[in-house]
PDB file of N, CA and C in Angstrom:
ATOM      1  N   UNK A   1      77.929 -53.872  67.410  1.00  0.00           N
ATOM      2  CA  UNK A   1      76.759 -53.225  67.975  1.00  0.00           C
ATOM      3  C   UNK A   1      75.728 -53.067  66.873  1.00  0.00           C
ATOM      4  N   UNK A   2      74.245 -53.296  66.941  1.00  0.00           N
ATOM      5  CA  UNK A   2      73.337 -53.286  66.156  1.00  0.00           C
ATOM      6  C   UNK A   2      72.633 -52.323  66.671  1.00  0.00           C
ATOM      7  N   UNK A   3      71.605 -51.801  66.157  1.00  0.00           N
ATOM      8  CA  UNK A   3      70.563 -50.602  66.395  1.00  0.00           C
ATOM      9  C   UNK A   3      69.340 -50.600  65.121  1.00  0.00           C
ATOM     10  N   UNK A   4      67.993 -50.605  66.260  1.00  0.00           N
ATOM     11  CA  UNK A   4      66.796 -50.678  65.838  1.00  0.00           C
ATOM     12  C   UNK A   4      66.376 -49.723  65.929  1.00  0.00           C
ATOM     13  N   UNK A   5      65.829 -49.018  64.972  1.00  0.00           N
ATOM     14  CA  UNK A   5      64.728 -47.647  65.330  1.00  0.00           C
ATOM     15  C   UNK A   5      63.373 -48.222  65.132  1.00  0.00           C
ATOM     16  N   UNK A   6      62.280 -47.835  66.006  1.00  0.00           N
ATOM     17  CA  UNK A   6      61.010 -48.180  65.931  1.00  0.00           C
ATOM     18  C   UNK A   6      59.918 -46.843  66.161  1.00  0.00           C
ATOM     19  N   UNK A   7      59.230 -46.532  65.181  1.00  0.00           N
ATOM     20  CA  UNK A   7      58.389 -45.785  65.602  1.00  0.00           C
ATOM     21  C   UNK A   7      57.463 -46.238  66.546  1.00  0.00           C
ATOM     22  N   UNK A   8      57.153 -45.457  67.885  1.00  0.00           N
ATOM     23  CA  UNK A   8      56.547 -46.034  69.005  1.00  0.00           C
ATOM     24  C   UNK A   8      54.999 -44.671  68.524  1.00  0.00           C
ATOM     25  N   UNK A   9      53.898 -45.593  69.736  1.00  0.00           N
ATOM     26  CA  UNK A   9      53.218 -44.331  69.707  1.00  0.00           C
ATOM     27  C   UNK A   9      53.361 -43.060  70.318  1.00  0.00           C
ATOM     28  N   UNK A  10      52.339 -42.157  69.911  1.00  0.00           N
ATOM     29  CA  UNK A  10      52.583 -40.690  69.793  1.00  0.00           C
ATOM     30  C   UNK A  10      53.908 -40.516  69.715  1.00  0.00           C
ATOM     31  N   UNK A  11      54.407 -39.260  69.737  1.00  0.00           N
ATOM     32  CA  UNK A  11      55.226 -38.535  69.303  1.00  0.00           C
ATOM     33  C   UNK A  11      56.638 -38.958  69.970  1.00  0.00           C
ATOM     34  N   UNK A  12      57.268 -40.061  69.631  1.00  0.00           N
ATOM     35  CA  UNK A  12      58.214 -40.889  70.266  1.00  0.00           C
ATOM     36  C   UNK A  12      58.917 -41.817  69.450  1.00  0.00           C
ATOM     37  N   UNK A  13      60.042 -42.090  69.443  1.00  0.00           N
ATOM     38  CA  UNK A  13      61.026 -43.060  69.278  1.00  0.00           C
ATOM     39  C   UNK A  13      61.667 -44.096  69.670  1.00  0.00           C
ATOM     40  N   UNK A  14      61.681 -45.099  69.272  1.00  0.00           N
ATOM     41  CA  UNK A  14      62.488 -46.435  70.099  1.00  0.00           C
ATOM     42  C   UNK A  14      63.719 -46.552  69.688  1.00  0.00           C
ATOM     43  N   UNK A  15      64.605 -46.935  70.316  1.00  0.00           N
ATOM     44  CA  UNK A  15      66.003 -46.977  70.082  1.00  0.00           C
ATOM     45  C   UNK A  15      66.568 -48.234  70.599  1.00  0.00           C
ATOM     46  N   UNK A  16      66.596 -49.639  70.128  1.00  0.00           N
ATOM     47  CA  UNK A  16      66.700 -50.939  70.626  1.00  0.00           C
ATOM     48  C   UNK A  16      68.327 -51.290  70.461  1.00  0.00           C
ATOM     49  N   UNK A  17      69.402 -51.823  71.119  1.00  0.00           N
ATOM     50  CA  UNK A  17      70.791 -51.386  71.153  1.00  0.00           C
ATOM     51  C   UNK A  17      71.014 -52.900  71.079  1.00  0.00           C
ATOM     52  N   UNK A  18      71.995 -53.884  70.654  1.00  0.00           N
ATOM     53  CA  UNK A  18      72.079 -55.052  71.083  1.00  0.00           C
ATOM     54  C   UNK A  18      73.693 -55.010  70.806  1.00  0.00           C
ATOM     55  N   UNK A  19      74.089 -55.668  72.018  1.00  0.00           N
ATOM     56  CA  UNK A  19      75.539 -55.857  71.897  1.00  0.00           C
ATOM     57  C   UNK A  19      76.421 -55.332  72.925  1.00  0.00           C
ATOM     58  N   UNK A  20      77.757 -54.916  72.303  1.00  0.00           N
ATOM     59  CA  UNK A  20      78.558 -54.211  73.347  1.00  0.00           C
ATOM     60  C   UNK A  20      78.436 -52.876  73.427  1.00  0.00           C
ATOM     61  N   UNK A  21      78.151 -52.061  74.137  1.00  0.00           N
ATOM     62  CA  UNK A  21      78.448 -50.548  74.029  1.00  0.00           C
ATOM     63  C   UNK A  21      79.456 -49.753  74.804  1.00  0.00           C
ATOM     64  N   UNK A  22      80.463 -50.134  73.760  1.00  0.00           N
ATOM     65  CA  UNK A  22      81.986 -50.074  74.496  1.00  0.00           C
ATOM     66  C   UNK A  22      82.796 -49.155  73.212  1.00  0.00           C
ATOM     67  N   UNK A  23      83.698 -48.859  73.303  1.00  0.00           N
ATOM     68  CA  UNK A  23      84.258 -48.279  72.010  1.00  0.00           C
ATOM     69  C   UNK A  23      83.728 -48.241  70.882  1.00  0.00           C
ATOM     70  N   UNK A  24      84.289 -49.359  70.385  1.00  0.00           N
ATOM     71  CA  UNK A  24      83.662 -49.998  68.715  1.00  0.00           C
ATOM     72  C   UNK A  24      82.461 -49.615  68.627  1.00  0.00           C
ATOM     73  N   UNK A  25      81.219 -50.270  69.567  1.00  0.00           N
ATOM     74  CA  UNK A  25      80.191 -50.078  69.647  1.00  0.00           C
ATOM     75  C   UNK A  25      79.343 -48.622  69.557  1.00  0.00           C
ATOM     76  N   UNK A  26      80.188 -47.885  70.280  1.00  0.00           N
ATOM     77  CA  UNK A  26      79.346 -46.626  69.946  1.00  0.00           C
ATOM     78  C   UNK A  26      80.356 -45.788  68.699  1.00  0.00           C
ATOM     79  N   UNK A  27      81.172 -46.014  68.219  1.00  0.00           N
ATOM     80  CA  UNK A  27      81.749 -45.964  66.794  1.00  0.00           C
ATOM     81  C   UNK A  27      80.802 -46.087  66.082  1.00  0.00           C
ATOM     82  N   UNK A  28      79.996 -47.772  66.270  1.00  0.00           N
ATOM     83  CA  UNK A  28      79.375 -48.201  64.958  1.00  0.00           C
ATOM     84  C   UNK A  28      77.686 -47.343  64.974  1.00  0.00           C
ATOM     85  N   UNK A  29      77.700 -46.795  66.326  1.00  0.00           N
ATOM     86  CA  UNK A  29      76.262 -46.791  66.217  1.00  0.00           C
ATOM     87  C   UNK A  29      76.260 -44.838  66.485  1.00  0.00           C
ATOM     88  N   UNK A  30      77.230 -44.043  66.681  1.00  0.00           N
ATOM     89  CA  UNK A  30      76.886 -42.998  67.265  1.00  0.00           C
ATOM     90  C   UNK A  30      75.736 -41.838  66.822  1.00  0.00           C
ATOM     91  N   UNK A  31      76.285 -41.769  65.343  1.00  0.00           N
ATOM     92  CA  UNK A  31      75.636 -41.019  64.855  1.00  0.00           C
ATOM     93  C   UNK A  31      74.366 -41.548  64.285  1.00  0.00           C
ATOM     94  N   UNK A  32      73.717 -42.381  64.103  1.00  0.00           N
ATOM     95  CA  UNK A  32      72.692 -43.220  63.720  1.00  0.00           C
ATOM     96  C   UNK A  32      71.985 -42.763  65.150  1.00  0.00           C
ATOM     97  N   UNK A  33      72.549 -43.039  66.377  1.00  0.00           N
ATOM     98  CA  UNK A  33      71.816 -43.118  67.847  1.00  0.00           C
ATOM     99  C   UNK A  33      71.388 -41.558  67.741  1.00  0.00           C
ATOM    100  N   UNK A  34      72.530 -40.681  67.519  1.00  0.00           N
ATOM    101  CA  UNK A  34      71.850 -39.571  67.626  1.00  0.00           C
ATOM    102  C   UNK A  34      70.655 -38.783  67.173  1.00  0.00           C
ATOM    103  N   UNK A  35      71.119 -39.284  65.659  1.00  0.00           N
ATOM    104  CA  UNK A  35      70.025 -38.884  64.546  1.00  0.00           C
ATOM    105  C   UNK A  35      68.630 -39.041  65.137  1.00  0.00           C
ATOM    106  N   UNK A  36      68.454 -40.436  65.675  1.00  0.00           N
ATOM    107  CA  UNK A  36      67.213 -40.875  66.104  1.00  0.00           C
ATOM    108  C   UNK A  36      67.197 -40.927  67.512  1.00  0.00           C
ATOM    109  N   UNK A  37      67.550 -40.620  68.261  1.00  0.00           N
ATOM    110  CA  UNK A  37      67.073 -40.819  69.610  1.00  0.00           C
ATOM    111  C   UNK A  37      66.986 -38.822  69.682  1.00  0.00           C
ATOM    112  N   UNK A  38      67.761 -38.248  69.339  1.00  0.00           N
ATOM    113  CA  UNK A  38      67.985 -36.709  69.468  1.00  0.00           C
ATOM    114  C   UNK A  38      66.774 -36.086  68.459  1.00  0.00           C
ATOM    115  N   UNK A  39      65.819 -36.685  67.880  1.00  0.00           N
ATOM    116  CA  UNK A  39      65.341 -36.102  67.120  1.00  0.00           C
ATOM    117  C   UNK A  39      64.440 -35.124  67.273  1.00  0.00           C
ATOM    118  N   UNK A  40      64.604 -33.608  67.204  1.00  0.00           N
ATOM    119  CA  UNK A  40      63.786 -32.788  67.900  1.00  0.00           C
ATOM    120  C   UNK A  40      62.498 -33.070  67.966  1.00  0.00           C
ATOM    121  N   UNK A  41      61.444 -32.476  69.332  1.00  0.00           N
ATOM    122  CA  UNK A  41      59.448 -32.585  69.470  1.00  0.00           C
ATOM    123  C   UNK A  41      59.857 -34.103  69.573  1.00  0.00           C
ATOM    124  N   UNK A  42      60.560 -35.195  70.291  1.00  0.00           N
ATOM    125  CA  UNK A  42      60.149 -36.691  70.373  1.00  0.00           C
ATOM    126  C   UNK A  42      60.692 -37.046  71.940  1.00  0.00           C
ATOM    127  N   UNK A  43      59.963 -37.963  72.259  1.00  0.00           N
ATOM    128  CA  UNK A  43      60.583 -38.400  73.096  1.00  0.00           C
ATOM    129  C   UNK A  43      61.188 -39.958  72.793  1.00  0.00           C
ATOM    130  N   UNK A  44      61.857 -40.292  73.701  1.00  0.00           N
ATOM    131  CA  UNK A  44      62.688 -40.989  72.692  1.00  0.00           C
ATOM    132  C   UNK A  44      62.959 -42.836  74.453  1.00  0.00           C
ATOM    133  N   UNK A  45      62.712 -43.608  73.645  1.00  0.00           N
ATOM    134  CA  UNK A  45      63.255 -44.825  74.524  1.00  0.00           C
ATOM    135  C   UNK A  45      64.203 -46.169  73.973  1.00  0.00           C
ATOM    136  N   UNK A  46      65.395 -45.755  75.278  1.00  0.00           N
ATOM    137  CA  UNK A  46      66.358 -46.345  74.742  1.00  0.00           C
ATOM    138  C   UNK A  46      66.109 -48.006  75.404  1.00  0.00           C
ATOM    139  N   UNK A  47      66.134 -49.065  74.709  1.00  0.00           N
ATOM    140  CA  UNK A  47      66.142 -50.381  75.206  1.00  0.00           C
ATOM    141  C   UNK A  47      67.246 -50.987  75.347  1.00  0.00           C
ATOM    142  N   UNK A  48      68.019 -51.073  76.054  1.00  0.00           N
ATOM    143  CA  UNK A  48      69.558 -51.628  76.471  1.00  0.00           C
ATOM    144  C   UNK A  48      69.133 -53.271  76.922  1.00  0.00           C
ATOM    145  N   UNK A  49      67.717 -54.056  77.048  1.00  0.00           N
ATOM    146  CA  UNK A  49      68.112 -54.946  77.605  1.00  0.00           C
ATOM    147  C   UNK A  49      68.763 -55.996  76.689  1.00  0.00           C
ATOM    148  N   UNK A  50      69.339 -56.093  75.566  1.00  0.00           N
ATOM    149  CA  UNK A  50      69.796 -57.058  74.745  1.00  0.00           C
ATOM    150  C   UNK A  50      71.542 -56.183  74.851  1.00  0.00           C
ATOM    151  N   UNK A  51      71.661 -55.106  75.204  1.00  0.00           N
ATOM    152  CA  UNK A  51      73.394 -55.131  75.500  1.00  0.00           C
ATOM    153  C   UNK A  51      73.278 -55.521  76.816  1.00  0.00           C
ATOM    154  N   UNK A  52      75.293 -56.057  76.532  1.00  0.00           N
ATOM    155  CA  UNK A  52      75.890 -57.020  77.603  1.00  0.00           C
ATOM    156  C   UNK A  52      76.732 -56.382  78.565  1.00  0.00           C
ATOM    157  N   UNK A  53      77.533 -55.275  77.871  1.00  0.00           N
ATOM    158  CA  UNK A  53      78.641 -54.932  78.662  1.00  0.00           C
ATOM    159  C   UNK A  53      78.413 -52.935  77.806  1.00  0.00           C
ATOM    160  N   UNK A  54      78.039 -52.218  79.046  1.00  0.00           N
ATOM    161  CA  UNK A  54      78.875 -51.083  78.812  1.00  0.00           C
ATOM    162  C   UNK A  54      79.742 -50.331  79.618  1.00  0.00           C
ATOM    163  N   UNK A  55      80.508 -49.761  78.231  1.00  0.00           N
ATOM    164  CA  UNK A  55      81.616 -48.922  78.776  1.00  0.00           C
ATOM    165  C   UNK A  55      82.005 -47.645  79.085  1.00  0.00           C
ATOM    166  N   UNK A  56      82.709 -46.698  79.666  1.00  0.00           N
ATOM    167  CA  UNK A  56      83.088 -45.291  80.013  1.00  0.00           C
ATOM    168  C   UNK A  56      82.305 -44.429  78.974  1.00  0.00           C
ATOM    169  N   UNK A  57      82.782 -45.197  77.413  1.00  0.00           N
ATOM    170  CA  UNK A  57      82.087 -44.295  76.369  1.00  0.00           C
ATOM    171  C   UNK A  57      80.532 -44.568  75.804  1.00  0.00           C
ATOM    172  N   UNK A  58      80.024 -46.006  76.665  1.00  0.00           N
ATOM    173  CA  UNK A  58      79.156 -45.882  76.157  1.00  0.00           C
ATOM    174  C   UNK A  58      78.126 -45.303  77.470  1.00  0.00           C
ATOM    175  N   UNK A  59      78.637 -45.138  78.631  1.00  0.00           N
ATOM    176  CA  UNK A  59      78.034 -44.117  79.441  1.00  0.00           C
ATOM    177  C   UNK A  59      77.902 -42.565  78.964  1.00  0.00           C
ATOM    178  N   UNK A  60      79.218 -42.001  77.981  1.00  0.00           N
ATOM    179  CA  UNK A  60      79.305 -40.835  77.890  1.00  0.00           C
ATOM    180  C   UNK A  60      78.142 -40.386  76.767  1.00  0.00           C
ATOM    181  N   UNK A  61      77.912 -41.662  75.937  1.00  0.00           N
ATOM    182  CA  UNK A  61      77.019 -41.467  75.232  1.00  0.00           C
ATOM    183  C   UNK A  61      75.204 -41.212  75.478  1.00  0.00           C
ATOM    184  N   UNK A  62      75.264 -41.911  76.501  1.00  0.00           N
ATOM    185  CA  UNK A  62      73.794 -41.556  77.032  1.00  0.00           C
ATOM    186  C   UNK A  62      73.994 -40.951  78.201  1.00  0.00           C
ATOM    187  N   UNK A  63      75.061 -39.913  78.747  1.00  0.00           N
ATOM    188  CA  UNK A  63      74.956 -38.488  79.293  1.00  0.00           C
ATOM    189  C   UNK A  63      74.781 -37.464  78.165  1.00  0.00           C
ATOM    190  N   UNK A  64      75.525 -37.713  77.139  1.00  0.00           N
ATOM    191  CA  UNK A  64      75.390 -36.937  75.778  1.00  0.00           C
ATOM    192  C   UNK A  64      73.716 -36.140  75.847  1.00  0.00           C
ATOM    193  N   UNK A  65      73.384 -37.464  75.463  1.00  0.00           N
ATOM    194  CA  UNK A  65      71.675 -37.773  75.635  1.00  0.00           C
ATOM    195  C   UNK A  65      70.620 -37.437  76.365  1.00  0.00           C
ATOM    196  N   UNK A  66      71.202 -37.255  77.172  1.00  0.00           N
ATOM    197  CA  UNK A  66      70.538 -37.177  78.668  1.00  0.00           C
ATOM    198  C   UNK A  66      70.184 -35.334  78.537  1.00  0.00           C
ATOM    199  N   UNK A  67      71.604 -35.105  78.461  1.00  0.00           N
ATOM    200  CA  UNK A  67      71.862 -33.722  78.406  1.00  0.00           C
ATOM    201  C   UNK A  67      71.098 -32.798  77.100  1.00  0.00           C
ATOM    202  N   UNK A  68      71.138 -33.274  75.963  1.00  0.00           N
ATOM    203  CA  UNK A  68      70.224 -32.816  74.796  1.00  0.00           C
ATOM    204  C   UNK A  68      69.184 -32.799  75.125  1.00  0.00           C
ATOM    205  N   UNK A  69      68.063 -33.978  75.560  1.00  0.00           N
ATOM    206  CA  UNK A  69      66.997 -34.137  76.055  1.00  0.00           C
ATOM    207  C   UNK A  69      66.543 -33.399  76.690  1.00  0.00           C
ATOM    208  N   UNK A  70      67.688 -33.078  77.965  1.00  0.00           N
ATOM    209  CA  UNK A  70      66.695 -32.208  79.200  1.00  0.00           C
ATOM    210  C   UNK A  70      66.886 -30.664  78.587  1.00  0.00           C
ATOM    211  N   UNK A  71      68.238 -30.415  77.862  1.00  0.00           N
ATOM    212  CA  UNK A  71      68.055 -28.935  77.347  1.00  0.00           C
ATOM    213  C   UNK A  71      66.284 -28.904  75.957  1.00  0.00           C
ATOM    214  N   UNK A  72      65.987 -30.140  76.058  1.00  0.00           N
ATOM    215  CA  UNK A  72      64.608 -29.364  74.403  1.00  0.00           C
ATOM    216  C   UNK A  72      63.571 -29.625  75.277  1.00  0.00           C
ATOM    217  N   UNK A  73      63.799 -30.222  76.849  1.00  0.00           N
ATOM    218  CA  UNK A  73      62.511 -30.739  77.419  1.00  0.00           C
ATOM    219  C   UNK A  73      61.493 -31.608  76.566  1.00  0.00           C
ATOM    220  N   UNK A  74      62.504 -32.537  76.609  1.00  0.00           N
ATOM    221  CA  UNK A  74      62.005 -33.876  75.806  1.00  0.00           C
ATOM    222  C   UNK A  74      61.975 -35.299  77.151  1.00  0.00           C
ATOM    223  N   UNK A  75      61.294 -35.776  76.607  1.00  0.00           N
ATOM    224  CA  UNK A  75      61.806 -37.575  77.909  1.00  0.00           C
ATOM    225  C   UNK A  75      62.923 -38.186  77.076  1.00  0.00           C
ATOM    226  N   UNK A  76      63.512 -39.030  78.045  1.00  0.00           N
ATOM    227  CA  UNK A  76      64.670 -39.835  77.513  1.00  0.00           C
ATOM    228  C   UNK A  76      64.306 -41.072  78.669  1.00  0.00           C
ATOM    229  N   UNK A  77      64.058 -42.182  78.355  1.00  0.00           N
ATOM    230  CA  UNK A  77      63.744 -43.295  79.152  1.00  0.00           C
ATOM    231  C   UNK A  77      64.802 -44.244  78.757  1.00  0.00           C
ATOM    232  N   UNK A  78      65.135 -45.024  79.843  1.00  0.00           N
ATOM    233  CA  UNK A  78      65.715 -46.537  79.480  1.00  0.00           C
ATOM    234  C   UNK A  78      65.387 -47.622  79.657  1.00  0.00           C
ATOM    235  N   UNK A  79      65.531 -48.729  79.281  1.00  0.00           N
ATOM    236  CA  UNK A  79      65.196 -50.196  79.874  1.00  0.00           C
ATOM    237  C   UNK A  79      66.160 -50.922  80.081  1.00  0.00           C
ATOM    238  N   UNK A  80      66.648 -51.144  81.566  1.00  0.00           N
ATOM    239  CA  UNK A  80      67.503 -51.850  81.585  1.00  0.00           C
ATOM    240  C   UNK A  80      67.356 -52.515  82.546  1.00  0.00           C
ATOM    241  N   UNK A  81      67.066 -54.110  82.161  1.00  0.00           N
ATOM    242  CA  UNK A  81      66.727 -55.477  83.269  1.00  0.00           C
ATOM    243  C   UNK A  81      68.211 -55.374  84.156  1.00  0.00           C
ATOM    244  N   UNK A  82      67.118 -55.888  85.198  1.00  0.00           N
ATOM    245  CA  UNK A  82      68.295 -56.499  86.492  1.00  0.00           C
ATOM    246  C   UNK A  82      69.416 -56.965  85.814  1.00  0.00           C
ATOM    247  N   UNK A  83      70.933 -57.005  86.514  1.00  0.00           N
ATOM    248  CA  UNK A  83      71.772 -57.347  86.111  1.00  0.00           C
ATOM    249  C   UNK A  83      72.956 -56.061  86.015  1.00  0.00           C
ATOM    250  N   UNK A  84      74.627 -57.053  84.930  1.00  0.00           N
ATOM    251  CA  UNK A  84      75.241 -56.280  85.227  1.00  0.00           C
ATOM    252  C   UNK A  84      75.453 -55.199  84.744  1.00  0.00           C
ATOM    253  N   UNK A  85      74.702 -54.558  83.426  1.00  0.00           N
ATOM    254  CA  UNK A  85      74.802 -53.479  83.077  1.00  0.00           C
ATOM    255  C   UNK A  85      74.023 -52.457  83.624  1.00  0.00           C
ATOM    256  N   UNK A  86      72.926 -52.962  84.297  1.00  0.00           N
ATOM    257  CA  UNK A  86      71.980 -51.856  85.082  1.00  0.00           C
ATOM    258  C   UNK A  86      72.729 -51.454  86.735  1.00  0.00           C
ATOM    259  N   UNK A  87      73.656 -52.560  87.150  1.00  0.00           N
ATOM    260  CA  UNK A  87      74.612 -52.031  88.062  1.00  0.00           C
ATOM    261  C   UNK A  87      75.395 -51.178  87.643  1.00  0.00           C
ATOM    262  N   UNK A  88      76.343 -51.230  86.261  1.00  0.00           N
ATOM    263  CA  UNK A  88      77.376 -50.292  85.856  1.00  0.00           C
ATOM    264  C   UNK A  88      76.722 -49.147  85.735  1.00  0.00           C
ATOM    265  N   UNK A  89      75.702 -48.815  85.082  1.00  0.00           N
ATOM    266  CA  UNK A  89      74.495 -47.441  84.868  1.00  0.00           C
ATOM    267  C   UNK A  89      74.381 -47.056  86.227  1.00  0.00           C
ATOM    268  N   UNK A  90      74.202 -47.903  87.045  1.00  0.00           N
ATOM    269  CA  UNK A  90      73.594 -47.446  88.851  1.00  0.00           C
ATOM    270  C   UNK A  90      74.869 -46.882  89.440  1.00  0.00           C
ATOM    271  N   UNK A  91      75.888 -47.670  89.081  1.00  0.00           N
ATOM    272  CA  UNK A  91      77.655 -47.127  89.690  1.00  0.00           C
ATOM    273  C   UNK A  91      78.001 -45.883  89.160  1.00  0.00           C
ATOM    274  N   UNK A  92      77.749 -45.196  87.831  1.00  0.00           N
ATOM    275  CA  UNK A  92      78.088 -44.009  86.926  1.00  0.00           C
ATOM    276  C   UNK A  92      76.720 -43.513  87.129  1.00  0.00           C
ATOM    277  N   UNK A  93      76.037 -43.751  88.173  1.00  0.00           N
ATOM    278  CA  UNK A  93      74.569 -42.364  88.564  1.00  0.00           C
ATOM    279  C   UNK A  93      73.834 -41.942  87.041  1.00  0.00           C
ATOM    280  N   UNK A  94      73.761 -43.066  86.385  1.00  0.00           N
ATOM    281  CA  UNK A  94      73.018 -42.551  85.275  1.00  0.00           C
ATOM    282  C   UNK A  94      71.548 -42.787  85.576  1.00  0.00           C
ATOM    283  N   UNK A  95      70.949 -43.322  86.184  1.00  0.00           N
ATOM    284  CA  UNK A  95      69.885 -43.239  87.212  1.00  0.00           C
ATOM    285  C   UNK A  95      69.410 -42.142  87.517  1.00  0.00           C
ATOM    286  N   UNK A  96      70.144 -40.959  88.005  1.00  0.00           N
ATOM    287  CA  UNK A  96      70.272 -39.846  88.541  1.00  0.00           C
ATOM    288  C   UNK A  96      69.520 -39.006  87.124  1.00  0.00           C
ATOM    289  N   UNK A  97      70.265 -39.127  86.066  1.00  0.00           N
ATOM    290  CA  UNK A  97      69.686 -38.274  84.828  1.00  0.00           C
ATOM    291  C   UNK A  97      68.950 -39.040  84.112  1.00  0.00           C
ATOM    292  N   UNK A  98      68.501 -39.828  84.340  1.00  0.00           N
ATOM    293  CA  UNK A  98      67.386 -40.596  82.687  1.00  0.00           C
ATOM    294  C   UNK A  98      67.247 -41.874  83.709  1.00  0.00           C
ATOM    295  N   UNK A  99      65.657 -41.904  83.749  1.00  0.00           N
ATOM    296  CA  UNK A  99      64.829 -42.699  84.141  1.00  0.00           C
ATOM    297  C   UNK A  99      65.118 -44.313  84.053  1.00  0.00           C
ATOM    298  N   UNK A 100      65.157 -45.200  84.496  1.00  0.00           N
ATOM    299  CA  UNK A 100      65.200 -46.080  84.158  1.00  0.00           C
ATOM    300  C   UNK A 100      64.447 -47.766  84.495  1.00  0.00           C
ATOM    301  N   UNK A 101      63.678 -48.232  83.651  1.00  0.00           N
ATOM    302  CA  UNK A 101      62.863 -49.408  83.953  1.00  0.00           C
ATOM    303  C   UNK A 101      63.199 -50.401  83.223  1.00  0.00           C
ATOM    304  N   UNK A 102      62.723 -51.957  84.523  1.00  0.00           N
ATOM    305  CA  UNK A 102      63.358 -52.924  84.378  1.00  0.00           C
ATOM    306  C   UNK A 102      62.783 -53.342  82.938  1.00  0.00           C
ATOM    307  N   UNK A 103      61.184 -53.201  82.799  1.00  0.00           N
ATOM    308  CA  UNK A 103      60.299 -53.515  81.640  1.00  0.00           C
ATOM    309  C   UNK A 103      60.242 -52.688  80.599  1.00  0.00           C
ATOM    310  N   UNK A 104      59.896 -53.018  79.604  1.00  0.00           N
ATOM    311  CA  UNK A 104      59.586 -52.176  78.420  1.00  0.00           C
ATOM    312  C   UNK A 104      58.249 -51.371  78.265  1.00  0.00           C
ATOM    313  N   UNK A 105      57.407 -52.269  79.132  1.00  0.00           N
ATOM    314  CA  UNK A 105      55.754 -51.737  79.059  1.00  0.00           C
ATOM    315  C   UNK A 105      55.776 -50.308  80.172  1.00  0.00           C
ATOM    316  N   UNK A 106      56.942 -50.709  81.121  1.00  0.00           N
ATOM    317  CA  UNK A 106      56.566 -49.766  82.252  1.00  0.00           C
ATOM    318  C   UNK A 106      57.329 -48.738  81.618  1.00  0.00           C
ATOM    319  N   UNK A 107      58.272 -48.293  80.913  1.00  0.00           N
ATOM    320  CA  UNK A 107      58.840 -47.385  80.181  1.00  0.00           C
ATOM    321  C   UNK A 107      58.047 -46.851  78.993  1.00  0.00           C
ATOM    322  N   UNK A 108      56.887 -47.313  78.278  1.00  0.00           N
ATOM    323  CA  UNK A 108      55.869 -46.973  77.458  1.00  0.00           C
ATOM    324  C   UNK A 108      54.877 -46.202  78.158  1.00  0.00           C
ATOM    325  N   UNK A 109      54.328 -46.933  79.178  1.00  0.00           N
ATOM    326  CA  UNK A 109      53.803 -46.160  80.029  1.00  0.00           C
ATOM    327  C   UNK A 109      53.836 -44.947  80.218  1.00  0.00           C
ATOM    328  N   UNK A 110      55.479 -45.170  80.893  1.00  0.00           N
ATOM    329  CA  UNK A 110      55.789 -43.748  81.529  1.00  0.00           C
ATOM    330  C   UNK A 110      56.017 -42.685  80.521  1.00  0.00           C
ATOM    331  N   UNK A 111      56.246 -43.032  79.319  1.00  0.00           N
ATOM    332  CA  UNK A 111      56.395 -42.387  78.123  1.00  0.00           C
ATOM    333  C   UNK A 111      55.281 -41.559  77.576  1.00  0.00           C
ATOM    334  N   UNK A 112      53.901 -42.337  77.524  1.00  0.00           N
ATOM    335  CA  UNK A 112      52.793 -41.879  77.432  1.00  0.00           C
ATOM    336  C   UNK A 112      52.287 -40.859  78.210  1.00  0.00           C
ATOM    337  N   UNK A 113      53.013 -40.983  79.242  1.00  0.00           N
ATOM    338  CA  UNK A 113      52.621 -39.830  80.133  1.00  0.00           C
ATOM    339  C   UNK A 113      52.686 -38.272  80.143  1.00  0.00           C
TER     340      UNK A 113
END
C-alpha cells in the first residue's frame, strides 16, 4: 500500500491510497493515514480510485475516520470510481457516513463548499 499526501486548497488535505487496503495495507499506511487525514481545522479527501481490493479492516479504517471527522465537524470525502471497491464501500454502508464521488473534481468541489 502506498500513500500520497497533497496539500489541496484552503484548509484541506488529500490523501491518495494506491493498492490493497486489506491487512498489510492498512499496517503499512495507518498511522501516516491518520496523522494526515485526522489532522485537526482540515478537511480532508480520501482518493481510493487507484486501490483495488478493500478489506473488513480497511473499511474499519475509514469508519475510524468517518467517526473523528464528524466528532471535530470536519468533511471527510471520498473518491471512489464505479466498480468493485465502490460496491464493497456501498455493501458495508460506508456511503451512509462519508460522502462519496465517482470524480475527483466533484469531491473538490464539494470540499470547497
Amino acid at each position: 500500500m502506498e500513500m500520497l499526501v497533497t496539500e489541496l486548497p484552503g484548509p484541506a488535505v488529500g490523501v491518495d491510497l494506491v493498492g490493497r487496503l486489506d491487512t498489510l495495507g492498512v499496517d503499512a499506511v495507518e498511522t501516516r493515514f491518520n496523522a494526515a487525514a485526522l489532522a485537526a481545522g482540515r478537511g480532508t479527501l480520501i482518493d481510493l480510485s487507484r486501490v483495488d481490493f478493500v478489506s473488513s479492516m480497511g473499511v474499519r479504517l475509514l469508519i475510524m475516520a468517518a467517526k473523528t471527522m464528524k466528532s471535530r465537524h470536519q468533511q471527510l470525502l471520498l473518491v471512489v470510481p464505479e466498480g468493485p471497491v465502490r460496491e464493497m464501500l456501498e455493501t458495508a454502508a460506508i456511503d451512509t457516513l462519508i460522502p462519496m464521488f465517482v470524480q475527483r473534481q466533484e469531491a473538490l468541489a464539494a470540499l470547497a463548499r
